[in-house]
Protein backbone atom coordinates (compact mmCIF):
# COMPACT_ATOMS: atom_id res chain seq x y z
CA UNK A 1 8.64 -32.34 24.97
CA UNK A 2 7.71 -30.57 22.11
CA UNK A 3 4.34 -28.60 21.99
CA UNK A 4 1.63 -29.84 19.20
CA UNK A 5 0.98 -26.91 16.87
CA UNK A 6 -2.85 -26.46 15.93
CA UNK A 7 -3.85 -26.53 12.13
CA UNK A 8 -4.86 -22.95 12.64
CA UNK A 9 -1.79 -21.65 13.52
CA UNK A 10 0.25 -23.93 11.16
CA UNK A 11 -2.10 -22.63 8.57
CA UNK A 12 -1.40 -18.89 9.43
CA UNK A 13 2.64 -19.78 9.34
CA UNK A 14 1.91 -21.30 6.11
CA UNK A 15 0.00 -18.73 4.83
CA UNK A 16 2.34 -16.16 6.26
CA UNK A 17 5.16 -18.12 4.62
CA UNK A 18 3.55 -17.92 1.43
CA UNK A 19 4.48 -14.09 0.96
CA UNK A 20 8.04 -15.00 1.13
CA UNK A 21 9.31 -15.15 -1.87
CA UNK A 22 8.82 -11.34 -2.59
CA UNK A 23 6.86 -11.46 -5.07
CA UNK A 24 3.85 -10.14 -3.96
CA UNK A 25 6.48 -6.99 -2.95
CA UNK A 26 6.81 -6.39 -6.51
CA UNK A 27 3.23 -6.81 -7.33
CA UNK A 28 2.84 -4.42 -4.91
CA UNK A 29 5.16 -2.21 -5.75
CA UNK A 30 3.32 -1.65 -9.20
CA UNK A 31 1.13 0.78 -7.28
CA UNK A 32 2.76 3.44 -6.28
CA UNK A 33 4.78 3.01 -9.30
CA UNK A 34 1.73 3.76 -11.37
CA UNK A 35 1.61 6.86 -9.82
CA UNK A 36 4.66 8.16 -10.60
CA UNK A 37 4.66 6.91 -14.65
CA UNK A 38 1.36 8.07 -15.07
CA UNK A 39 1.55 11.89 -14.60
CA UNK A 40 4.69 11.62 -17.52
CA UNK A 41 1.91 9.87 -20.08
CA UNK A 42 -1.19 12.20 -18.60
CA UNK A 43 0.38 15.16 -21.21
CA UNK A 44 0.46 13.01 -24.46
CA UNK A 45 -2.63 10.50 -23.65
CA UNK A 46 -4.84 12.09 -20.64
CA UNK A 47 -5.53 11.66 -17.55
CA UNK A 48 -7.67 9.00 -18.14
CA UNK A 49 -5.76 6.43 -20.35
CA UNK A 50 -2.45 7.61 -18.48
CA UNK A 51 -4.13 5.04 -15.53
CA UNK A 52 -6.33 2.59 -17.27
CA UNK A 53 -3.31 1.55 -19.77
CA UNK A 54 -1.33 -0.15 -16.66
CA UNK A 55 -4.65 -2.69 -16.46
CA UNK A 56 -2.85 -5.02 -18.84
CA UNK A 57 0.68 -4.36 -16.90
CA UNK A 58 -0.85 -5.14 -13.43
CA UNK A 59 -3.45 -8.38 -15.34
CA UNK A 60 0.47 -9.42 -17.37
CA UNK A 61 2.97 -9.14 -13.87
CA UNK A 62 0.23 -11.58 -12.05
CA UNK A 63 -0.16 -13.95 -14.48
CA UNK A 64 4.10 -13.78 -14.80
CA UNK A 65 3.90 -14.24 -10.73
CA UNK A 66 1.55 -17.40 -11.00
CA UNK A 67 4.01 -18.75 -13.89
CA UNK A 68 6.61 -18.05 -11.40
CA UNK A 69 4.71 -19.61 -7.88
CA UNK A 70 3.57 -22.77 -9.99
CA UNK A 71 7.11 -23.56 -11.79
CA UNK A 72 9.55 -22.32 -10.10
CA UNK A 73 8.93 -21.70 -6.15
CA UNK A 74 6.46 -24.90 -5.70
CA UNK A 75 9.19 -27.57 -6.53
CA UNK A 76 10.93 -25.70 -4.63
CA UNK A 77 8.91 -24.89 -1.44
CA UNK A 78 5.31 -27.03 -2.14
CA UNK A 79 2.07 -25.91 -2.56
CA UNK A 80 -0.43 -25.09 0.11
CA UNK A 81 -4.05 -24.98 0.00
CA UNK A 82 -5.72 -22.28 1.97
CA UNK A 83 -9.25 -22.51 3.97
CA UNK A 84 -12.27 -20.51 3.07
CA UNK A 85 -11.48 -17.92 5.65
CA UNK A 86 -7.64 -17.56 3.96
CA UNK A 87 -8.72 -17.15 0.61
CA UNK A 88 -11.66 -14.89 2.02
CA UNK A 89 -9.27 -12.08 3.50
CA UNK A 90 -7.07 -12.41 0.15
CA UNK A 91 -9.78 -11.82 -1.87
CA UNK A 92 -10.94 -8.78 0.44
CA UNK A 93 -7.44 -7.22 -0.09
CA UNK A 94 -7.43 -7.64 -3.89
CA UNK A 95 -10.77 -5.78 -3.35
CA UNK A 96 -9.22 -3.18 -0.90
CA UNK A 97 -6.29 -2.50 -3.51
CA UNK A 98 -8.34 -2.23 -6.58
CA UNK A 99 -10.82 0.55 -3.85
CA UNK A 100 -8.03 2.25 -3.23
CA UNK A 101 -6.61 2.44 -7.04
CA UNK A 102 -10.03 3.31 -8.13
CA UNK A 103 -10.64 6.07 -5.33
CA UNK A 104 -7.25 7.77 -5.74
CA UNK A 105 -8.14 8.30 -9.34
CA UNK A 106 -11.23 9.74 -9.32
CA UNK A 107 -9.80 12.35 -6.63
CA UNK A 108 -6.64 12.80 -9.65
CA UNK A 109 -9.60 13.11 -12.37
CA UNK A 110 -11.49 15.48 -10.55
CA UNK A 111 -8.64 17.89 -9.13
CA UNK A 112 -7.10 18.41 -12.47
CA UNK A 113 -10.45 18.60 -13.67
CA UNK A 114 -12.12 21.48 -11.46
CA UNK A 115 -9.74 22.61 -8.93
CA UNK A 116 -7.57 24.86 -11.26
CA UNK A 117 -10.19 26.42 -13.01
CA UNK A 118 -12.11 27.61 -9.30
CA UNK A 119 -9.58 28.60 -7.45
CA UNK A 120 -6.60 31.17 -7.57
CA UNK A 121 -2.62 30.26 -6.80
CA UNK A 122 -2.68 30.63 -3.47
CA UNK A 123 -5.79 28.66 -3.01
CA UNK A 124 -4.51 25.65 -5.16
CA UNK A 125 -1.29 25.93 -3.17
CA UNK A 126 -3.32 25.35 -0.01
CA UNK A 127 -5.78 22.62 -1.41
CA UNK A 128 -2.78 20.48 -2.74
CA UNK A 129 -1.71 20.55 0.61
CA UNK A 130 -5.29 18.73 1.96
CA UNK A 131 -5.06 16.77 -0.96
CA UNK A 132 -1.58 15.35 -0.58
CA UNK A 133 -2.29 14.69 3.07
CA UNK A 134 -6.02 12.85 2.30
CA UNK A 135 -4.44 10.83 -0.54
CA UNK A 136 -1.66 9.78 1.84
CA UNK A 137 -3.99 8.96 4.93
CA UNK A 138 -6.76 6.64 2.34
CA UNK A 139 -2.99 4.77 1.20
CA UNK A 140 -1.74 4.08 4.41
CA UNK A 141 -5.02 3.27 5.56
CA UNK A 142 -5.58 1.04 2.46
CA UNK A 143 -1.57 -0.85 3.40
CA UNK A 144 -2.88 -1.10 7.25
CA UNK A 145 -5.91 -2.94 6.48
CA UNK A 146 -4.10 -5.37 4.02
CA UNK A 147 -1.59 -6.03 6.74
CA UNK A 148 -4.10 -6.94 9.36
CA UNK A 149 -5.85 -9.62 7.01
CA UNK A 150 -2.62 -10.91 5.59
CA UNK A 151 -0.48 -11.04 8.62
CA UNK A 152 2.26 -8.97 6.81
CA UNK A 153 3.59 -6.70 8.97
CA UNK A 154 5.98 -5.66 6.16
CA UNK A 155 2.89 -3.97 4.75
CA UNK A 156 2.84 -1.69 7.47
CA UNK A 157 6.82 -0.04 6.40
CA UNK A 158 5.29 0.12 2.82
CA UNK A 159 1.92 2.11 3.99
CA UNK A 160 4.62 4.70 5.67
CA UNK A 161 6.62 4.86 2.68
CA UNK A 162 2.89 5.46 0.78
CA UNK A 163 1.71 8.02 3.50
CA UNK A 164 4.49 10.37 3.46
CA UNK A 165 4.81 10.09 -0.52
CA UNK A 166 2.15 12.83 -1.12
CA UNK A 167 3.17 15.49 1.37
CA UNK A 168 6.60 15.29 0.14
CA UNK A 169 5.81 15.36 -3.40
CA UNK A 170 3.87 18.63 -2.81
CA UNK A 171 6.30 20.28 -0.75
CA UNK A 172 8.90 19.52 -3.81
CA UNK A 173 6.56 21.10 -5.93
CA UNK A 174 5.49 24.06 -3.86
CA UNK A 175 9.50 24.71 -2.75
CA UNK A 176 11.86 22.98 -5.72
CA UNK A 177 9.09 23.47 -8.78
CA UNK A 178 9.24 19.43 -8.76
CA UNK A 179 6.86 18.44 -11.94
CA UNK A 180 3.83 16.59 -11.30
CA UNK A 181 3.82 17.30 -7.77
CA UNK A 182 6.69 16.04 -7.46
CA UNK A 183 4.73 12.33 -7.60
CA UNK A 184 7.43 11.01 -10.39
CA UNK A 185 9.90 11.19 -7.91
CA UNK A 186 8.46 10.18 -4.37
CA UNK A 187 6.07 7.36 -6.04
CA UNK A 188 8.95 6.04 -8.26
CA UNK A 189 11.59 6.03 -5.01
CA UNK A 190 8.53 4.02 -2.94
CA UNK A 191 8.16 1.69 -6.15
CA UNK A 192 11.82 1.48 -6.16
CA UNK A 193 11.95 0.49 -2.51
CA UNK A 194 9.15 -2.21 -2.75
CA UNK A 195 9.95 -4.04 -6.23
CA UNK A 196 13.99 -4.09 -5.06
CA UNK A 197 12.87 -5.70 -1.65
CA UNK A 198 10.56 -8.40 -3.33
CA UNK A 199 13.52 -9.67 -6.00
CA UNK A 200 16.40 -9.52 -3.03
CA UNK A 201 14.10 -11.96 -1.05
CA UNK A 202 13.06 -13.62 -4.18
CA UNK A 203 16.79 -13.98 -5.24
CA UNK A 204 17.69 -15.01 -1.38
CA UNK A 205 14.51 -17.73 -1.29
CA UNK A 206 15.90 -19.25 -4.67
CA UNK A 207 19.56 -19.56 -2.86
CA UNK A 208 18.31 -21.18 -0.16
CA UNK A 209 16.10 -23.63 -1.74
CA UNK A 210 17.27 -25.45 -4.25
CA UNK A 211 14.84 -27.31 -6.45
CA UNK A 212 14.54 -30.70 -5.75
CA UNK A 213 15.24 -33.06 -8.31
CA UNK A 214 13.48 -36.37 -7.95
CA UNK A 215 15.45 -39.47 -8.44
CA UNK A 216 14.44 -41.36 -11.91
CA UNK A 217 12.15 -44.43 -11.01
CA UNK A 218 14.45 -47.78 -11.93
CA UNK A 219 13.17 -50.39 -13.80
């Protein structure tokens, strides 16, 4: 005899079911690869417009992601409608990611503001080293929390991947002269990872359901 399933928990599967497709993976995976583009443009256009200019990139991949949910995943897979506690913990993430983005630069505007111009080498060496370890503590703490309200423990693997990004960037720089900190390279492997696992799974959901074609209405 089967067991009933409450509308709680067949609204958490749904919900759950709803980051599927991978495409919040590559949405994701914008992040950290905003961190490794933007120290190349921070030369040429600042530190400043280096960041803000991926605002329409970030504001142009969602609205290609809700194209994508509405025409090609819901005849596919449906469309759900999530409670007021669902669309509460969603919102609290997008609020989470956008603390986190907005954090992580002021500490960016303010070390290559100050921190050069106060301290010697050896003392910038050192302070890097806090700085890469604090930046990669607030991400993974940032990917923990959005795990917990999403229930996507996927997030958790990506707030690794964000944590040791910084320490490892610095130690390239401080040992192999890496540029930037070495953040083009650890931040564009971590974007790598994420934006390659959302379009295998989106490529694998697409493969596995078909769109359904309605049957034409006779006369």
């Amino acid at each position: 005899m089967s067991t009933p399933i409450s509308l709680k928990t067949a609204e958490r599967k749904a919900f759950q079911t709803s980051f599927a497709d991978g495409l919040w993976d590559v949405f994701i995976g914008l992040f950290p690869l905003q961190f490794a583009v933007a120290p190349l443009l921070s030369e040429s256009m600042g530190d400043f417009w280096s960041s803000v200019i991926f605002l329409p990139v970030w504001g142009a991949v969602y609205l290609l992601i809700w194209l994508t949910r509405k025409y090609v995943i819901a005849p596919r897979m449906g469309t759900v409608n999530f409670g007021k506690a669902r669309k509460e913990k969603l919102r609290k993430f997008t609020s989470i990611m956008l603390g986190v983005n907005i954090l992580v630069f002021i500490m960016g505007i303010l070390t290559a503001a100050f921190v050069t111009k106060i301290f010697d080498s050896q003392s910038i060496a050192l302070f890097g080293g806090v700085v890469s370890m604090a930046l990669g503590l607030i991400l993974l703490a940032g990917s923990s929390l959005g795990a917990v309200l999403l229930d996507w423990p996927r997030l958790y693997l990506y707030g690794l991947l964000l944590f040791a990004a910084p320490p490892v960037g610095e130690w390239l720089y401080q040992n192999h002269a890496a540029a930037h900190h070495g953040y083009p390279i650890v931040f564009g492997i971590t974007a790598a990872v994420m934006i390659l696992t959302g379009l295998i799974t989106f490529v694998r959901m697409l493969k596995n359901n078909p769109r359904v074609e309605l049957p034409d209405a006779e006369a």
